[in-house]
C-alpha atoms as a PDB file:
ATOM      1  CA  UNK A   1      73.589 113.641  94.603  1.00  0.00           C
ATOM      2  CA  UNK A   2      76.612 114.730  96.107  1.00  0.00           C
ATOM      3  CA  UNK A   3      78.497 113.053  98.973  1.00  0.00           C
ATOM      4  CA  UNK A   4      81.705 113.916 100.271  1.00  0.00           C
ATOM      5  CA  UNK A   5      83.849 111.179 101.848  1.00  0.00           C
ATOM      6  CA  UNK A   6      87.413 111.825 103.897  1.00  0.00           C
ATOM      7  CA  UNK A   7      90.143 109.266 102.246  1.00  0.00           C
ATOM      8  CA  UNK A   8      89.622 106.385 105.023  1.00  0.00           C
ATOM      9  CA  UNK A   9      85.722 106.346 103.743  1.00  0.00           C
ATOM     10  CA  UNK A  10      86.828 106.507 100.147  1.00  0.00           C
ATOM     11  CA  UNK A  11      89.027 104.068 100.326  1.00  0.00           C
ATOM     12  CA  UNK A  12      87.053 101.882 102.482  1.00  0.00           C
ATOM     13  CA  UNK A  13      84.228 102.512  99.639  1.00  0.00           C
ATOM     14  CA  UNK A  14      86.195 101.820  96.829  1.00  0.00           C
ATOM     15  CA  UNK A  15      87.288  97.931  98.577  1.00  0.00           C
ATOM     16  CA  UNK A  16      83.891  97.304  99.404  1.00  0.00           C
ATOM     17  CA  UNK A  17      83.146  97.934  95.382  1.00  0.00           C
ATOM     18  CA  UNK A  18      86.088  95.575  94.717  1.00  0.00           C
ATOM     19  CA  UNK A  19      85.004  93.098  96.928  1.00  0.00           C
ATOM     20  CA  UNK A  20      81.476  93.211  95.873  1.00  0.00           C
ATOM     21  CA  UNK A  21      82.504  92.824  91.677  1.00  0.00           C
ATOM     22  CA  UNK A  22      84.705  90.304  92.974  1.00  0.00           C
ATOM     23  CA  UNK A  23      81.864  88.430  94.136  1.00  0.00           C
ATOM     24  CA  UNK A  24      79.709  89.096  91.493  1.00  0.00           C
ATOM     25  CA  UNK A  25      82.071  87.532  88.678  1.00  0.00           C
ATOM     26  CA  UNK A  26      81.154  83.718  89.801  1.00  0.00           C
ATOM     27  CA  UNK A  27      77.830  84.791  90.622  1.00  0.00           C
ATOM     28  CA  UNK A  28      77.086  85.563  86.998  1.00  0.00           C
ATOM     29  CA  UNK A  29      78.738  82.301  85.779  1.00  0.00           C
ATOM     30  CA  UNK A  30      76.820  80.273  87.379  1.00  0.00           C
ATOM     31  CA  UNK A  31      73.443  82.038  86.736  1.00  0.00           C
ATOM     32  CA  UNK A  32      71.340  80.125  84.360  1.00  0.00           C
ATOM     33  CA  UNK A  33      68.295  82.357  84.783  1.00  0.00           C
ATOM     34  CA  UNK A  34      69.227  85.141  81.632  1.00  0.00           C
ATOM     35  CA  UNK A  35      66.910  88.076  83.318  1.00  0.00           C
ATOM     36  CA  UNK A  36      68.718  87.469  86.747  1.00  0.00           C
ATOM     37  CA  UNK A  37      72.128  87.207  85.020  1.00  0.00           C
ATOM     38  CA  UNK A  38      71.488  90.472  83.137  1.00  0.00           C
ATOM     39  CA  UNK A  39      70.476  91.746  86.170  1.00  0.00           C
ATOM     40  CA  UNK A  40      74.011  91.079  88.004  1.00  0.00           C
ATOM     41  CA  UNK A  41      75.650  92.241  85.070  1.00  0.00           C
ATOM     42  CA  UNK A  42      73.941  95.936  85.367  1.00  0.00           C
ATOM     43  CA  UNK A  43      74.876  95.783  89.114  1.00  0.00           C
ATOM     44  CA  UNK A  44      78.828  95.043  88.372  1.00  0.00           C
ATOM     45  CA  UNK A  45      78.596  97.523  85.721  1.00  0.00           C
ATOM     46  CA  UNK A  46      77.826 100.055  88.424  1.00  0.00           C
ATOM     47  CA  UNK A  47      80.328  98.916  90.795  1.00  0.00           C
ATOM     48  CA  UNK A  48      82.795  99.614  88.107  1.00  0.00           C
ATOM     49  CA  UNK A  49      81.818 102.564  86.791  1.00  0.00           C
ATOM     50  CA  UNK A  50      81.466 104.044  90.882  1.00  0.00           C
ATOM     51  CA  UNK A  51      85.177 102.778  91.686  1.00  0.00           C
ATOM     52  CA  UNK A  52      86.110 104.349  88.486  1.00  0.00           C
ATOM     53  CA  UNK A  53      84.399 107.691  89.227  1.00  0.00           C
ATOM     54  CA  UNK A  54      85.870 107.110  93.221  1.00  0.00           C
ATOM     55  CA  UNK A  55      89.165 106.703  92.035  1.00  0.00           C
ATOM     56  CA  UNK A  56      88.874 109.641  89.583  1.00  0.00           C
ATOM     57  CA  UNK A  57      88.516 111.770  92.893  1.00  0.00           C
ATOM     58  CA  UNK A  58      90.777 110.147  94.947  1.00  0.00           C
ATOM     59  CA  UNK A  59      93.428 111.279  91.557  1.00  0.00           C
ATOM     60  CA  UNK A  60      92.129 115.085  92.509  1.00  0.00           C
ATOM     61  CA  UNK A  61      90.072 115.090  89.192  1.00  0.00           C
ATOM     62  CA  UNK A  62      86.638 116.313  89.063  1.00  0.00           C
END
């Protein structure tokens, strides 16, 4: 899938991905239920590798 963003929507992307690991790191602390907390753990993963692959294109590298 492609989707093309103007910088104010890439940037805007890219801190709701922050925001959303940022809130994901205590979530998976406290987890005691290993599926669930495996489960959060693929979701951060893929905030990270999307503000990675954001910020690769914000760096004009495709």
């Amino acid at each position: 899938m492609n989707l093309t963003l103007n910088d104010q929507e890439r940037d805007f992307l890219l801190e709701l991905l922050q925001w959303r690991a940022g809130e994901l790191h205590p979530e998976i602390r406290r987890c005691m239920d290993h599926v669930y907390k495996d489960e959060l753990k693929s979701k951060l993963q893929r905030c990270e590798a999307l503000r990675e692959r954001l910020k690769t294109c914000a760096a004009g590298v495709d």
